[in-house]
C-alpha atoms as a PDB file:
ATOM      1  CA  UNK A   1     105.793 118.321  96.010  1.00  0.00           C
ATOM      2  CA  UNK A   2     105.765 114.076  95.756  1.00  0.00           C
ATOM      3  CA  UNK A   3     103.739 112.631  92.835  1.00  0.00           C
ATOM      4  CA  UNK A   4     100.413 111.546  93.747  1.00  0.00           C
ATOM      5  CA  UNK A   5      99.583 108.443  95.742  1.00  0.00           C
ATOM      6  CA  UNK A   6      97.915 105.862  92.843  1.00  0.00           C
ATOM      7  CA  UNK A   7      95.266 103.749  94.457  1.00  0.00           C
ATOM      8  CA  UNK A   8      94.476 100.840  92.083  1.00  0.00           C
ATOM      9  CA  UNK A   9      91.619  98.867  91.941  1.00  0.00           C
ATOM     10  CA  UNK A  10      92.812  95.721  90.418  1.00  0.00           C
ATOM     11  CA  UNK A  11      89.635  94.668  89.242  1.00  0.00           C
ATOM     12  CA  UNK A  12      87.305  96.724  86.308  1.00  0.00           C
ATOM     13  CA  UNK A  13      84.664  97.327  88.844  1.00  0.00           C
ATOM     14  CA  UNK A  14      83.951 101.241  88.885  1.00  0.00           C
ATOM     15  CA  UNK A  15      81.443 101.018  91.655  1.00  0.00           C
ATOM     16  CA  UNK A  16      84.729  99.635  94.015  1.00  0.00           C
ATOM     17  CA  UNK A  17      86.842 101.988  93.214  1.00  0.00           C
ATOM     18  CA  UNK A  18      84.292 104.901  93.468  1.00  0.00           C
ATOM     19  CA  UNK A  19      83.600 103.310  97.208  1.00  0.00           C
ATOM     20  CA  UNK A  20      86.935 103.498  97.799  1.00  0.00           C
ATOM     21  CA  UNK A  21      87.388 107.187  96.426  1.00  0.00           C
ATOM     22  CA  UNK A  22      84.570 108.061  98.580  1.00  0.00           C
ATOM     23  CA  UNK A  23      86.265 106.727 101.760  1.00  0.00           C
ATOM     24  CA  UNK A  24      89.689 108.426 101.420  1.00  0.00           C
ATOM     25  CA  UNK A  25      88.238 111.790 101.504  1.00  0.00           C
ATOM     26  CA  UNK A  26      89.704 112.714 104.612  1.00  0.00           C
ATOM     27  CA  UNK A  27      93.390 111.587 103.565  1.00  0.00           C
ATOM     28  CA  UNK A  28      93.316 114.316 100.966  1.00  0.00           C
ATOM     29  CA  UNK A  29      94.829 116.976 103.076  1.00  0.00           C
ATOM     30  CA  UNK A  30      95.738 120.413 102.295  1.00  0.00           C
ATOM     31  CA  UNK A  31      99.125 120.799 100.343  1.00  0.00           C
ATOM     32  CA  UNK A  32      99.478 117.220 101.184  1.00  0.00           C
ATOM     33  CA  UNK A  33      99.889 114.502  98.394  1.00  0.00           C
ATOM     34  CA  UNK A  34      97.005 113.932  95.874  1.00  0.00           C
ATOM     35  CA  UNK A  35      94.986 110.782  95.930  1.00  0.00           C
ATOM     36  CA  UNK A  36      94.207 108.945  92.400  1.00  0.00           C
ATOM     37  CA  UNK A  37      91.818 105.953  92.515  1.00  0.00           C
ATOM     38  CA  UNK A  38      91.958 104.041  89.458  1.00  0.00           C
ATOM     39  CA  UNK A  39      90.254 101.579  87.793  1.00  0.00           C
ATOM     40  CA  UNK A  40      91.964  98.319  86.178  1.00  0.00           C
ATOM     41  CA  UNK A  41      89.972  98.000  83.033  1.00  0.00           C
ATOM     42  CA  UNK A  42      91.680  95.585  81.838  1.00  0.00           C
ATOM     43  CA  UNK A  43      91.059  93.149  84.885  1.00  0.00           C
ATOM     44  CA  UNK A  44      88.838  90.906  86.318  1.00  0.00           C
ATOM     45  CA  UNK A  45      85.441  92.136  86.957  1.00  0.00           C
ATOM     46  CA  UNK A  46      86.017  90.722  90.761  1.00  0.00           C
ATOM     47  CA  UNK A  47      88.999  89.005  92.210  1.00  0.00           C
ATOM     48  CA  UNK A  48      87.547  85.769  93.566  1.00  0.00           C
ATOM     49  CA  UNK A  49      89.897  83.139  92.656  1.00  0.00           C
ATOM     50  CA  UNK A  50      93.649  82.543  92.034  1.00  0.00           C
ATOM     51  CA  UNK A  51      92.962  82.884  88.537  1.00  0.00           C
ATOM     52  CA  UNK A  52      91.679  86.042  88.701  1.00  0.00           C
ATOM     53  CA  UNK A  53      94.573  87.505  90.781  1.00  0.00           C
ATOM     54  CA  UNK A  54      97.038  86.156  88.397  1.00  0.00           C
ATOM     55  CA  UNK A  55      94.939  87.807  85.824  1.00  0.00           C
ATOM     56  CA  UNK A  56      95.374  91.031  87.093  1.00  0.00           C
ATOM     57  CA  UNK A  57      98.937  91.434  86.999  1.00  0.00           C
ATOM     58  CA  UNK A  58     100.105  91.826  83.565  1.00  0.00           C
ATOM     59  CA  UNK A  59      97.543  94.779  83.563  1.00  0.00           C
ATOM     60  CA  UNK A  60      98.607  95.812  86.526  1.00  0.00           C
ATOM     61  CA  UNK A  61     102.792  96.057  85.894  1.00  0.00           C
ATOM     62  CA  UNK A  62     101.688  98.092  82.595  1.00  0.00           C
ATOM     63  CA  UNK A  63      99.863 100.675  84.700  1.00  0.00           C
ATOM     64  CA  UNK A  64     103.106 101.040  87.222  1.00  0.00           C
ATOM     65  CA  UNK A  65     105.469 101.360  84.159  1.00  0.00           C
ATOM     66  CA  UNK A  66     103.021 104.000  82.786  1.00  0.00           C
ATOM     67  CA  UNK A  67     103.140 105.695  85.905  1.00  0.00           C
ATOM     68  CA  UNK A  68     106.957 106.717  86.892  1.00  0.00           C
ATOM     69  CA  UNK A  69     104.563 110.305  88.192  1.00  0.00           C
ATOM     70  CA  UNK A  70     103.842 108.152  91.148  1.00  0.00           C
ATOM     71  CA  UNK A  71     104.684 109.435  94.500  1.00  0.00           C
ATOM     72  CA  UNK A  72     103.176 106.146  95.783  1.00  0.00           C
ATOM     73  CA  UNK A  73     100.931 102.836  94.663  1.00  0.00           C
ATOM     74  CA  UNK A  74      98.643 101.241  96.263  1.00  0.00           C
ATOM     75  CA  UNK A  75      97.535  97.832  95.029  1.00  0.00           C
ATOM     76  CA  UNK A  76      93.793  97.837  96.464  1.00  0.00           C
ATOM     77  CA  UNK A  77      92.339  94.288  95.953  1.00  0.00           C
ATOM     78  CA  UNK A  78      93.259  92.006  99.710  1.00  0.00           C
ATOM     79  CA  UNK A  79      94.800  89.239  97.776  1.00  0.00           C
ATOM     80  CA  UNK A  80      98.054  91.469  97.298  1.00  0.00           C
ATOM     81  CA  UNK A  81      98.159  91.094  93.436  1.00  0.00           C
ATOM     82  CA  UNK A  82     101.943  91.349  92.128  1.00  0.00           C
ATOM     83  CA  UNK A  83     103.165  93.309  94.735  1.00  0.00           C
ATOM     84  CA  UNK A  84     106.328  91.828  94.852  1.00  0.00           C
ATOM     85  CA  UNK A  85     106.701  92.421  90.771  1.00  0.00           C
ATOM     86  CA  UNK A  86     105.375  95.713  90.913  1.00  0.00           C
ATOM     87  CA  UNK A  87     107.288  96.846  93.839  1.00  0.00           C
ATOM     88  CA  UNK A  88     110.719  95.789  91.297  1.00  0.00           C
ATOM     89  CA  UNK A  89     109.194  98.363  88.780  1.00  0.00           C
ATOM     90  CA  UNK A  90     109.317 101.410  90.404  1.00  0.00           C
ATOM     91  CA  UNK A  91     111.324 103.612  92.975  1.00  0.00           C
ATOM     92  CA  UNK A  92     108.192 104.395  94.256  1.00  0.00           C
ATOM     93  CA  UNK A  93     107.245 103.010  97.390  1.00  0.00           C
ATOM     94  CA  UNK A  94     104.389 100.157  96.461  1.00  0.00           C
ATOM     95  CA  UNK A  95     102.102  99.182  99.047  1.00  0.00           C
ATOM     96  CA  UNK A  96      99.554  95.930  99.335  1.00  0.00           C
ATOM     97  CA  UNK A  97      96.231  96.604 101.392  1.00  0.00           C
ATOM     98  CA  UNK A  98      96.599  93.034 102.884  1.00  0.00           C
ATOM     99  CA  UNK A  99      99.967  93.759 104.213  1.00  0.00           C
ATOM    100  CA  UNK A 100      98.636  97.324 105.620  1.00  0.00           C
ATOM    101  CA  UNK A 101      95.592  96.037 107.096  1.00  0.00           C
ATOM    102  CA  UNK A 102      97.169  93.247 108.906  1.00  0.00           C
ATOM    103  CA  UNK A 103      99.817  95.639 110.240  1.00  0.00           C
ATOM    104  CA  UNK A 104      97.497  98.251 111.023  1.00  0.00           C
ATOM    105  CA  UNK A 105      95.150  95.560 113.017  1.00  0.00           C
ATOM    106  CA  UNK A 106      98.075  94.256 114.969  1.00  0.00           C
ATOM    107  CA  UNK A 107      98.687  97.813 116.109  1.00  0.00           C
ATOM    108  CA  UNK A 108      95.399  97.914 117.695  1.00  0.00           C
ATOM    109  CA  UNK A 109      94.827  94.630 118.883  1.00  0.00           C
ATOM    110  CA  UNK A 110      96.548  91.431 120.299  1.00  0.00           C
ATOM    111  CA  UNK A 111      94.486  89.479 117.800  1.00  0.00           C
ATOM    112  CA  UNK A 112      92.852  90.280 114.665  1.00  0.00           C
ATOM    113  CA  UNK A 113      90.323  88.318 112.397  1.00  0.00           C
ATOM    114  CA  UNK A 114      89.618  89.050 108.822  1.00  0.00           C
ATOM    115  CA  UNK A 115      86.213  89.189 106.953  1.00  0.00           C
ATOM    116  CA  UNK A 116      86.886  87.289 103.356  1.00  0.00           C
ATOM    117  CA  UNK A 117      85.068  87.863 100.702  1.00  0.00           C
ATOM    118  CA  UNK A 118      84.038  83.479  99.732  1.00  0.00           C
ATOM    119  CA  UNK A 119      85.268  80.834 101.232  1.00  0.00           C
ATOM    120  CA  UNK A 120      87.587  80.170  98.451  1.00  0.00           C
ATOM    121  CA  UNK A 121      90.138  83.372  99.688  1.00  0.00           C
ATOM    122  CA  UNK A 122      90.809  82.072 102.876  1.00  0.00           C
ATOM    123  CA  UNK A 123      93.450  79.707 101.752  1.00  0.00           C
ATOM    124  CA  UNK A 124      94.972  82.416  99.352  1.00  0.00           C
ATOM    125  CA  UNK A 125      94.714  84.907 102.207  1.00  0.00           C
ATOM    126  CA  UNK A 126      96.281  82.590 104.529  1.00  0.00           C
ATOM    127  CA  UNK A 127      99.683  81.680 102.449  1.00  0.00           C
ATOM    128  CA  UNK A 128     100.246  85.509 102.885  1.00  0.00           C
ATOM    129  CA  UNK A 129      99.676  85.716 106.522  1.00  0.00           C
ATOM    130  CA  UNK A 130     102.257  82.740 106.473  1.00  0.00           C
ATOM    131  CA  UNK A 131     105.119  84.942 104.683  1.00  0.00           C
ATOM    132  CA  UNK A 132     104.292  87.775 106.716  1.00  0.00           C
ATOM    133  CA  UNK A 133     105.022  85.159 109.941  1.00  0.00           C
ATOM    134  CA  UNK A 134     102.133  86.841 111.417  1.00  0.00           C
ATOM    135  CA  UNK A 135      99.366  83.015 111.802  1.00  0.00           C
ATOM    136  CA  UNK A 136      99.933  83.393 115.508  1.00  0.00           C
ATOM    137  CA  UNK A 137      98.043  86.671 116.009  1.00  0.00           C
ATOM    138  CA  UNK A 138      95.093  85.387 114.008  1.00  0.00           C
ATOM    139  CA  UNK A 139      92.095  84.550 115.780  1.00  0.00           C
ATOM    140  CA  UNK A 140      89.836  83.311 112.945  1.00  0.00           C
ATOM    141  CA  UNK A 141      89.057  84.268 109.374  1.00  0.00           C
ATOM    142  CA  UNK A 142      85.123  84.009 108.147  1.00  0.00           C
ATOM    143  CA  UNK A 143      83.970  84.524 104.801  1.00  0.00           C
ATOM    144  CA  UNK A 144      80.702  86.348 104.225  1.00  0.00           C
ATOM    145  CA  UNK A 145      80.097  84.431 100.787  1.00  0.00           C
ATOM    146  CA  UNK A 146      79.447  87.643  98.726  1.00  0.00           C
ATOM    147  CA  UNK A 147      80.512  88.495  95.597  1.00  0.00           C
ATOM    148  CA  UNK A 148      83.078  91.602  95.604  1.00  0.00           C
ATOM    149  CA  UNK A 149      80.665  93.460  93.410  1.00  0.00           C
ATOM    150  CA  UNK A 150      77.553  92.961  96.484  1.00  0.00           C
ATOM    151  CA  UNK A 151      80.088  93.247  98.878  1.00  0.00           C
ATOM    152  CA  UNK A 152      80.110  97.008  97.808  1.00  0.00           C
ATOM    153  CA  UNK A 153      76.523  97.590  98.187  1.00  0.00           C
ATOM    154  CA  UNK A 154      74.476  98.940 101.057  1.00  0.00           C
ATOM    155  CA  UNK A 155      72.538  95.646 101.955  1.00  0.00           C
ATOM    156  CA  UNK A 156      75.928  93.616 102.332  1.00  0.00           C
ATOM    157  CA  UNK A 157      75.917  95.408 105.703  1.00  0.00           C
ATOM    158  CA  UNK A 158      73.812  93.384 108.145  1.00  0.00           C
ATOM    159  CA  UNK A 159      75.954  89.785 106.899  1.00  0.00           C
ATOM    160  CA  UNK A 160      78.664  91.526 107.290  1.00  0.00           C
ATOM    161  CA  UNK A 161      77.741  92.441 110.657  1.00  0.00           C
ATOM    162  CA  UNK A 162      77.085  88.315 111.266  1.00  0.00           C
ATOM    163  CA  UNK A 163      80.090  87.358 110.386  1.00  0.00           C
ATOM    164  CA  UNK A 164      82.245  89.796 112.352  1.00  0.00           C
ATOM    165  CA  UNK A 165      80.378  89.558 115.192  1.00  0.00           C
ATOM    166  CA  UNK A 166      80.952  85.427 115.055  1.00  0.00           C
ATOM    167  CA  UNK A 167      84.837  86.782 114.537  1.00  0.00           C
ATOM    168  CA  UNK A 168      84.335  88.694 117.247  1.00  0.00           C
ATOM    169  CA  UNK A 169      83.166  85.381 119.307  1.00  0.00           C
ATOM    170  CA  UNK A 170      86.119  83.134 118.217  1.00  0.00           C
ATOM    171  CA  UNK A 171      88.531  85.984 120.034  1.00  0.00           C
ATOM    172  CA  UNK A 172      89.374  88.763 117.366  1.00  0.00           C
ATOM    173  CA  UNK A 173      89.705  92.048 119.015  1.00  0.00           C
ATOM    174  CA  UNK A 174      89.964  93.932 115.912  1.00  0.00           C
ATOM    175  CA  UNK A 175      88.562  93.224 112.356  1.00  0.00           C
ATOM    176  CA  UNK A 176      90.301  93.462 109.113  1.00  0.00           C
ATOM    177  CA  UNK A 177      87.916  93.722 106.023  1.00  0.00           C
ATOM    178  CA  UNK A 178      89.185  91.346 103.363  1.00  0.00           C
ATOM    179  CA  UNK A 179      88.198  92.752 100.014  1.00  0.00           C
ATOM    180  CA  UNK A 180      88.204  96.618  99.060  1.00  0.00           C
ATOM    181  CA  UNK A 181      84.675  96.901  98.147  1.00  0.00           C
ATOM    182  CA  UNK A 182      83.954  97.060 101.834  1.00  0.00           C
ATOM    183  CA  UNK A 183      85.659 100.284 102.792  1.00  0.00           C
ATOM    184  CA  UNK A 184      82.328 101.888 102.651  1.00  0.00           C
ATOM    185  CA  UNK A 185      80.879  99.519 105.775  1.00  0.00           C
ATOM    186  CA  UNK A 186      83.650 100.448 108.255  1.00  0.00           C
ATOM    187  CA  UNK A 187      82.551 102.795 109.868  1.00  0.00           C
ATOM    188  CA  UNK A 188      79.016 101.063 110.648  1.00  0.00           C
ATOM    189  CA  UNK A 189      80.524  97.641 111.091  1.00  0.00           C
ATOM    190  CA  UNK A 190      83.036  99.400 114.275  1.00  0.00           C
ATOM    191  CA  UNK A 191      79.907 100.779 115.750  1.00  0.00           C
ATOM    192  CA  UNK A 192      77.796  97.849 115.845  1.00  0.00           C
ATOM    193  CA  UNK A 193      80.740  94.902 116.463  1.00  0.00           C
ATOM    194  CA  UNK A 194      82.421  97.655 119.508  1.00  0.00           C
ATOM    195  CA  UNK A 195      86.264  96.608 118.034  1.00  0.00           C
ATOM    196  CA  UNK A 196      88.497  98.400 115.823  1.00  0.00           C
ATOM    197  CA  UNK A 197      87.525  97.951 112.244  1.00  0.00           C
ATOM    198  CA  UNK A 198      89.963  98.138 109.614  1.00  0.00           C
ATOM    199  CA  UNK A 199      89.695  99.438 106.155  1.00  0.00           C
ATOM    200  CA  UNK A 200      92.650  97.830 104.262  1.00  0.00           C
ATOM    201  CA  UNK A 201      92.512 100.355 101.495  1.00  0.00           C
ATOM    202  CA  UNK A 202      92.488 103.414 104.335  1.00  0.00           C
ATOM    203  CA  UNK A 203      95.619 101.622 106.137  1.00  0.00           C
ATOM    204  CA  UNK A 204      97.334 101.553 103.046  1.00  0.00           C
ATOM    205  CA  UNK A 205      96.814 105.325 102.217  1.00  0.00           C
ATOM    206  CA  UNK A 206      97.820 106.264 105.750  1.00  0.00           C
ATOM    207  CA  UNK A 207     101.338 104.595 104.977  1.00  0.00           C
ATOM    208  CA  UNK A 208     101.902 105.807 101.714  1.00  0.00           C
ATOM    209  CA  UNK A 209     101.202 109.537 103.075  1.00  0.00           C
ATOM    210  CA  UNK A 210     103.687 108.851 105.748  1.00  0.00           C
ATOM    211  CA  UNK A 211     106.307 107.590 103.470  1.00  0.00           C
ATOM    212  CA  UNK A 212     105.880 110.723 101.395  1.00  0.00           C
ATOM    213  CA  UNK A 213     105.502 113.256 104.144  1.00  0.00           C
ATOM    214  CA  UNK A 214     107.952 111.842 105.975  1.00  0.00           C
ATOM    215  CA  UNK A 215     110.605 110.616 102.878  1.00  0.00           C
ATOM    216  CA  UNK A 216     114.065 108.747 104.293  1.00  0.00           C
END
């Protein structure tokens, strides 16, 4: 039996993390791998700035060096907070929900655009994108202007709705959500919008079970 699959929450916002807990219910499967969600006390309250990714790290490598249980990590904030560092720390496989979103929307779709969470994390958001080699496939990336903290809360629905519809319009066939306090409005946002929605944090999970259900 693998170690169970860590699913950090970079920031020190429990009601994130217990959205996120709440939507990987269904990857906890019988004598399959168990799922941790934790939350990174010691970060930012929300990761909204450059600043407050860079924040999170040092927090962040202590909790993977604490860890060497770990079947798998999953860093869960879209900005991909020292995943590179963090992936040097551990023979665990280490996974970043921006990567696995992307990845996960270019399975489904020609071209994908991404919901961000303020203006300010499109530039951040695009830099990866760039080092992935992956700007070609984009079709547009929108920011809903919420904080992460309302972005996890029920009324941050119908603007999120807006804005991925408007996505929708400037050619994105499938919808990545760019912050992890939105897992719980996936399913509602692929109903109304008619496209593949996809839940970073989810996409994430799905690869870390495969890596460990399916080792090299």
């Amino acid at each position: 039996m693998s170690g169970p699959i860590l699913v950090v929450n970079p920031n020190a916002n429990p009601a994130v993390t217990a959205g996120m807990d709440a939507a990987l219910a269904c990857y906890r499967l019988p004598g399959g791998p168990s799922i941790e969600c934790l939350t990174l006390a010691d970060g930012p309250f929300g990761i909204e700035s450059p600043a407050d990714a860079q924040r999170a790290i040092p927090p962040l490598m202590a909790l993977v060096q604490a860890r060497p249980d770990a079947g798998a990590i999953v860093i869960a904030c879209y900005s991909d907070p020292g995943l590179d560092v963090c992936r040097s720390l551990t023979a665990a496989p280490v996974f970043g929900i921006q990567e696995a979103g992307v990845l996960t929307a270019m399975a489904r779709a020609d071209r994908f655009g991404v919901i961000a969470v303020a203006d300010g994390s499109i530039p951040r958001h695009r830099l990866h994108l760039r080092r992935m080699g992956v700007l070609g496939r984009l079709a547009g990336e929108r920011a809903v202007n919420l904080s992460v903290d309302q972005t996890a809360r029920p009324e941050a629905e119908a603007p999120l709705t807006a804005v991925g519809a408007a996505l929708c319009a400037d050619g994105a066939e499938a919808i990545v959500l760019g912050c992890a306090g939105m897992s719980r409005h996936q399913a509602a946002l692929s109903r109304s919008l008619g496209v593949p929605v996809i839940d970073p944090v989810r996409a994430a999970v799905a690869m870390a079970l495969g890596a460990l259900l399916a080792p090299d």
